[in-house]
C-alpha atoms as a PDB file:
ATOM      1  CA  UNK A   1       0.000   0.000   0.000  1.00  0.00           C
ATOM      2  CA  UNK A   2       0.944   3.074  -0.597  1.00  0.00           C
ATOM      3  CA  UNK A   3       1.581   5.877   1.879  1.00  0.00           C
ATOM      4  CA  UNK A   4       1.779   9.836   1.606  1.00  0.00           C
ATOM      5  CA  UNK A   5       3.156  12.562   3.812  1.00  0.00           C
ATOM      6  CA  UNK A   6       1.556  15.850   3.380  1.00  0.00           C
ATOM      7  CA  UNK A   7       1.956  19.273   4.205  1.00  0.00           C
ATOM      8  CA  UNK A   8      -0.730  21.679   4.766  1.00  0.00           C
ATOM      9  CA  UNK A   9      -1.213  25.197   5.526  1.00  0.00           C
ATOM     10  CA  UNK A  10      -4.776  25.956   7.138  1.00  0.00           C
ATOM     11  CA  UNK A  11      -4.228  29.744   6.650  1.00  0.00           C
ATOM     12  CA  UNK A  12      -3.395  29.921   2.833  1.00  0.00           C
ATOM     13  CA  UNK A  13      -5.823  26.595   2.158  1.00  0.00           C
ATOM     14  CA  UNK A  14      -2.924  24.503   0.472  1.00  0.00           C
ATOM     15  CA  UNK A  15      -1.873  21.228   0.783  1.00  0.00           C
ATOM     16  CA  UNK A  16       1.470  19.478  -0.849  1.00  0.00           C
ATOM     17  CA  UNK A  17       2.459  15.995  -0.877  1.00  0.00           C
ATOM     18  CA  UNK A  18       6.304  15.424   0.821  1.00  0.00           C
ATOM     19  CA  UNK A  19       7.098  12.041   0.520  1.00  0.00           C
ATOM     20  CA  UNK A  20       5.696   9.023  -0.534  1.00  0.00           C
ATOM     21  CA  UNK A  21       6.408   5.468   0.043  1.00  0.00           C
ATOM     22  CA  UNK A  22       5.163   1.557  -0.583  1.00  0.00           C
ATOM     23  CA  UNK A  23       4.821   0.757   3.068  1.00  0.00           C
ATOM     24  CA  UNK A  24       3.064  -3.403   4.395  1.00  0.00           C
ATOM     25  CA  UNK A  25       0.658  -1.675   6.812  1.00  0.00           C
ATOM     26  CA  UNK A  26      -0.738   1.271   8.778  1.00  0.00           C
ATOM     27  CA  UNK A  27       1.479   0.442  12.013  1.00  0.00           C
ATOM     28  CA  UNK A  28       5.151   0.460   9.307  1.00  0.00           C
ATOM     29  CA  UNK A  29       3.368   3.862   7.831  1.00  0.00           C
ATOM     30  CA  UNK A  30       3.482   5.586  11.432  1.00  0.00           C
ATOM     31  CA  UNK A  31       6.774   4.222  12.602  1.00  0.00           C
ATOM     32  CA  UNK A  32       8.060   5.929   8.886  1.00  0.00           C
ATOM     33  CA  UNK A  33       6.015   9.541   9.366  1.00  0.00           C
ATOM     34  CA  UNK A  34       7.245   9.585  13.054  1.00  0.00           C
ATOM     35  CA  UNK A  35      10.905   8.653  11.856  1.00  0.00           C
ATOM     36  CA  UNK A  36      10.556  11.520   9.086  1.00  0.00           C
ATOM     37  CA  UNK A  37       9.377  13.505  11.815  1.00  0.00           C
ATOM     38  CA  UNK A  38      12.222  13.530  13.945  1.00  0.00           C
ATOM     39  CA  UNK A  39      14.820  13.682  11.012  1.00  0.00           C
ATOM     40  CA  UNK A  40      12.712  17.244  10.148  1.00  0.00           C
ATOM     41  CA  UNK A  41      12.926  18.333  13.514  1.00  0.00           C
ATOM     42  CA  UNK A  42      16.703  17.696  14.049  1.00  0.00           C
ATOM     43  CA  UNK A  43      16.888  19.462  10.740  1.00  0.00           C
ATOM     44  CA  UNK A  44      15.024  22.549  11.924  1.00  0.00           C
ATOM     45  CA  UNK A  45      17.672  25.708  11.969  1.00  0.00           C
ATOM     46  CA  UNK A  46      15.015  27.911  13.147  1.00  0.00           C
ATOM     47  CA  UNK A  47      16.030  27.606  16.773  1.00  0.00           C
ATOM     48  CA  UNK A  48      12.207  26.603  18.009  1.00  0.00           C
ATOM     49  CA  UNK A  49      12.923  22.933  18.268  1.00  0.00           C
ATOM     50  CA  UNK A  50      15.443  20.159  20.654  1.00  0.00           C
ATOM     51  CA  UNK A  51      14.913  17.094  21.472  1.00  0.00           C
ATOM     52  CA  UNK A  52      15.397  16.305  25.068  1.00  0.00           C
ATOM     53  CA  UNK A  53      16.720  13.640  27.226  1.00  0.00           C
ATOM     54  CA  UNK A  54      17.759  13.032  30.798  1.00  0.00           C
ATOM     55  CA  UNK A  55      19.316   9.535  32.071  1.00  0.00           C
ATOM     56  CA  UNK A  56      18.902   8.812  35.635  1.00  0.00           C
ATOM     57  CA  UNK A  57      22.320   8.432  37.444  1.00  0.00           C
ATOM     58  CA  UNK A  58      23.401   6.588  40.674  1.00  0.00           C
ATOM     59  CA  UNK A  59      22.574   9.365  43.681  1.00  0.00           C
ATOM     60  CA  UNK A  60      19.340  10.754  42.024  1.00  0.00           C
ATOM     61  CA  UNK A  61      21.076  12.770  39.567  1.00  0.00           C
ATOM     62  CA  UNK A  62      20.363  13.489  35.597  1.00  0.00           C
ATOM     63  CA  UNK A  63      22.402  13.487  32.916  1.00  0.00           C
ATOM     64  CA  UNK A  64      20.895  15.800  30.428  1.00  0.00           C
ATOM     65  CA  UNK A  65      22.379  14.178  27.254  1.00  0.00           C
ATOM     66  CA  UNK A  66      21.901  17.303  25.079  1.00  0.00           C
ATOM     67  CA  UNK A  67      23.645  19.665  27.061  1.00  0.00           C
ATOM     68  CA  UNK A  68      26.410  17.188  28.438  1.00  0.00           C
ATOM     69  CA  UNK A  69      25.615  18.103  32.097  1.00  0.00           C
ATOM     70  CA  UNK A  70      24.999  16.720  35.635  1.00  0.00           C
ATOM     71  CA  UNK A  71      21.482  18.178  37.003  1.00  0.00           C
ATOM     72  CA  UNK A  72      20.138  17.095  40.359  1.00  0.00           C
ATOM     73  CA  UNK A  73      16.575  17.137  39.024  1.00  0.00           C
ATOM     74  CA  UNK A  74      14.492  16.932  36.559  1.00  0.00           C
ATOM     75  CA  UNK A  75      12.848  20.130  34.908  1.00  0.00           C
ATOM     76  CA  UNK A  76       9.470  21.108  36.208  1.00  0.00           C
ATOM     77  CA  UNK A  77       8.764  20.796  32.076  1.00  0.00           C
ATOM     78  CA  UNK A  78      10.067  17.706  31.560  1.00  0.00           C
ATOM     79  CA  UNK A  79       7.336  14.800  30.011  1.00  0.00           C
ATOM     80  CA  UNK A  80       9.746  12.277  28.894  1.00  0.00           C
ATOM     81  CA  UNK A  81      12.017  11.909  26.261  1.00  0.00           C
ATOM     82  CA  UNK A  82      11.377  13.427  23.055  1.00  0.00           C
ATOM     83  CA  UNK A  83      11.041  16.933  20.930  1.00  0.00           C
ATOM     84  CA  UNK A  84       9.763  20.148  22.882  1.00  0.00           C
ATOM     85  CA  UNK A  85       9.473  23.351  21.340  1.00  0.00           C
ATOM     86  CA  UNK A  86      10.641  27.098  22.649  1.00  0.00           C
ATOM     87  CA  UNK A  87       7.907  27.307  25.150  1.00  0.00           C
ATOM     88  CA  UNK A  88       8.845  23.674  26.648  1.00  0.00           C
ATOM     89  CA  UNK A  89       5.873  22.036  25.205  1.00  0.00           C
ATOM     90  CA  UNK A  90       6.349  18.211  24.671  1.00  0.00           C
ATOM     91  CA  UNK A  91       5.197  18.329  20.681  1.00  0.00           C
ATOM     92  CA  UNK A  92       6.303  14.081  19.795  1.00  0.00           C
ATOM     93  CA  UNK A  93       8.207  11.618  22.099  1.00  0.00           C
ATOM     94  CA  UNK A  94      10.294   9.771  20.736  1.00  0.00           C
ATOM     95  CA  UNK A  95      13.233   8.011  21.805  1.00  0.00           C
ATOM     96  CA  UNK A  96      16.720   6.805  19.968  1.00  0.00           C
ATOM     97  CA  UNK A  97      17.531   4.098  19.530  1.00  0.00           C
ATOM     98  CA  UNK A  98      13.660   2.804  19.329  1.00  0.00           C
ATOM     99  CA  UNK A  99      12.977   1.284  22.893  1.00  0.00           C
ATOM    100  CA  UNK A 100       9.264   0.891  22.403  1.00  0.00           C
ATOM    101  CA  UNK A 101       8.766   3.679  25.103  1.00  0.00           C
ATOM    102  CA  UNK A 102       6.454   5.903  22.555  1.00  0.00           C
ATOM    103  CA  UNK A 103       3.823   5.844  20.127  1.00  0.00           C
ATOM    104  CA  UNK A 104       4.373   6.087  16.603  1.00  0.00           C
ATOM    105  CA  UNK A 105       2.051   9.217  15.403  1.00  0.00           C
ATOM    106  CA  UNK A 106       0.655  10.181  11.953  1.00  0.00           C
ATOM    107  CA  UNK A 107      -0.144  13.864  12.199  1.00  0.00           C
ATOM    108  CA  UNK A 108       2.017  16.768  13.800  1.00  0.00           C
ATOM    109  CA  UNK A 109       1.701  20.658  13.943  1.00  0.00           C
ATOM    110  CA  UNK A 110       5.296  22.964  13.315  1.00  0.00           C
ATOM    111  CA  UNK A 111       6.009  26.584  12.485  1.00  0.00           C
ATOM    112  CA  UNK A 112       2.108  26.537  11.572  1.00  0.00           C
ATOM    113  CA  UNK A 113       2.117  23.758   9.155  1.00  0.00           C
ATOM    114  CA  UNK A 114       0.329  20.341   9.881  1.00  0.00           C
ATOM    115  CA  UNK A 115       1.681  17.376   8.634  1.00  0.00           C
ATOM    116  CA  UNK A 116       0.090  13.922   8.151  1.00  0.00           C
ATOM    117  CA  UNK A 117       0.603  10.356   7.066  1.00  0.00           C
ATOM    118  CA  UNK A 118      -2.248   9.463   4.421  1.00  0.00           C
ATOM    119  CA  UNK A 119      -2.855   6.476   2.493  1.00  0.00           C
ATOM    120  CA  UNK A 120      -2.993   7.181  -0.833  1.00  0.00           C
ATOM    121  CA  UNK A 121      -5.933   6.338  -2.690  1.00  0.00           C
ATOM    122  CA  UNK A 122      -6.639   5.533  -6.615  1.00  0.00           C
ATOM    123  CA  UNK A 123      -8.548   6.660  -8.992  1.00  0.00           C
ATOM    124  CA  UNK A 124      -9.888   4.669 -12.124  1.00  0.00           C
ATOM    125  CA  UNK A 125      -9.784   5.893 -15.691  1.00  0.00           C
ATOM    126  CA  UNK A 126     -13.359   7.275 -15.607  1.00  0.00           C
ATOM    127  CA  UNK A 127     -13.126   9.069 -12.285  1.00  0.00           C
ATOM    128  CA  UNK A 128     -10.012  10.754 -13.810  1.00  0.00           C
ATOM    129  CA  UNK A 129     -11.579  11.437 -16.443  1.00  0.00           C
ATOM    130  CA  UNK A 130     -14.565  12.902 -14.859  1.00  0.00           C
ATOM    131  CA  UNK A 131     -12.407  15.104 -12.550  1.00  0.00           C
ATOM    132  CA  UNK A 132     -10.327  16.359 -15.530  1.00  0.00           C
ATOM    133  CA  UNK A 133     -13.360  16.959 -17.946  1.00  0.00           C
ATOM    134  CA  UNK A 134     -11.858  14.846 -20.332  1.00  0.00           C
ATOM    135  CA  UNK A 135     -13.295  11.481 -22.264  1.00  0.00           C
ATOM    136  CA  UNK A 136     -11.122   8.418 -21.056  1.00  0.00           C
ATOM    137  CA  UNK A 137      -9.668   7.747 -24.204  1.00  0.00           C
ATOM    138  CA  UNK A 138      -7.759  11.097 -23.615  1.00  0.00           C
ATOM    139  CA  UNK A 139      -6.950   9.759 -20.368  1.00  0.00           C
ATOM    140  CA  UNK A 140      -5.339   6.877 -21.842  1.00  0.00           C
ATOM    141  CA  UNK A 141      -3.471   8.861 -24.206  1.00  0.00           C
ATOM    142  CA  UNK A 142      -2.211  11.144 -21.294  1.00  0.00           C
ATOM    143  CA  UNK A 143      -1.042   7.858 -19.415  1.00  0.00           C
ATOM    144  CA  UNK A 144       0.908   7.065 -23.113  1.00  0.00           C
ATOM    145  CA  UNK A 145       2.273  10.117 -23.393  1.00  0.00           C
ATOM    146  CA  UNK A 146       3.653  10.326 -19.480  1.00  0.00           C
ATOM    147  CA  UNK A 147       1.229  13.259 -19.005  1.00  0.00           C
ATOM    148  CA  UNK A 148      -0.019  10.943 -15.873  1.00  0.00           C
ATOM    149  CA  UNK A 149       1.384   7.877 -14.131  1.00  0.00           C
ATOM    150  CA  UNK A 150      -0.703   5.059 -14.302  1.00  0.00           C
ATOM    151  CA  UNK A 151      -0.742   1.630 -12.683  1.00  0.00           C
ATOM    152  CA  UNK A 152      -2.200  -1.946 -13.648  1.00  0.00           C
ATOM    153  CA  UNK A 153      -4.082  -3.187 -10.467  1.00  0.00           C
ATOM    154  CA  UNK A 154      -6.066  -6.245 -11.123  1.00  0.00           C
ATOM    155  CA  UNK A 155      -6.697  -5.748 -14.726  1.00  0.00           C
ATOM    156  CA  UNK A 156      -7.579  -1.774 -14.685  1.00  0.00           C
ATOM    157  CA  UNK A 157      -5.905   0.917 -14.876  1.00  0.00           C
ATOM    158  CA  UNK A 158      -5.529   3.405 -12.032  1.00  0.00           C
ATOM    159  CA  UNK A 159      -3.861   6.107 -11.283  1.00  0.00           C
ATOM    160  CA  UNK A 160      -2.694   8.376  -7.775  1.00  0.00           C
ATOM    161  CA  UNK A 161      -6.091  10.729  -6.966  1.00  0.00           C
ATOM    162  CA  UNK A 162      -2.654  12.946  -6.053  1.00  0.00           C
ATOM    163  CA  UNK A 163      -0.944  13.556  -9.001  1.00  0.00           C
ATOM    164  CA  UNK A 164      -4.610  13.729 -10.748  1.00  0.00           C
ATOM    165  CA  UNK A 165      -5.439  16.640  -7.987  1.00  0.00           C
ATOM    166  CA  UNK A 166      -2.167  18.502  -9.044  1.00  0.00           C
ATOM    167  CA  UNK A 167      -2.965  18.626 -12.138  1.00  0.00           C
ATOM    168  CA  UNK A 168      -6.040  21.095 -11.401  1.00  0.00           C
ATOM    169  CA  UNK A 169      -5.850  24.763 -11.494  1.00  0.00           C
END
């Protein structure tokens, strides 16, 4: 099956697809998205993201392992390990290496933007057709031509509702 990461903008209205990937099932798509997640996040030069992490020492001390120091307690922020933003907010645990401490997720909100794992759904030559207000048979040559990508599932062809939607105006 195969999964999409999007990117959308409630202010403006617009949506854009990121990433895309052939994925077994839903619980491989999350474990992906929240993976892609944290690689965006630890990517982010804007300064409004870290990813946090205290190990508990002998004596009741932390060892903050993103600063490199002792501290005898934990924040009065702190809710696990994981990415907070500027305001201390815990905005996706996550933990590395993968200890099975955290949920994988499939929808996060950064600098504004919301991002979400969708499956991505097909369309078949006559709802292409009908969305594009053209006959099928120029759907067909479009598919010939490389105008459109289309795949043979189970003796039809079909094609990504997503690169049929960014084809509108």
């Amino acid at each position: 099956m195969k999964y999409i990461i999007t990117e959308s903008n409630p202010n403006r209205g617009t949506k854009k697809i990121l990433r895309s990937k052939d994925l077994r099932n839903d619980a491989e798509a999350s474990e992906w998205f929240t993976d892609q997640m944290a690689e965006w996040l630890g990517e982010d030069d804007t300064g409004n993201y870290r990813y946090e992490s205290y190990l508990p020492m002998a004596g009741g001390e932390f060892f903050n392992e993103g600063t490199q120091e002792i501290e005898e307690s934990l924040p009065p922020w702190w809710k696990g390990e994981g990415w907070y933003d500027e305001s201390d907010n815990l905005i996706m645990k996550y933990a590395v290496p993968r200890d099975g401490s955290f949920e994988d997720i499939t929808s996060l909100e950064m600098h504004g933007l919301v991002y979400r794992l969708e499956k991505e759904t097909y369309l078949r030559t006559a709802e292409v057709a009908k969305v594009l207000g053209v006959t099928r048979q120029t759907v067909y040559a479009m598919a010939r031509r490389g105008e459109i990508k289309s795949e043979r599932i189970a003796n039809r062809w079909m094609y990504l509702k997503s690169e049929v939607d960014a084809m509108l105006p």
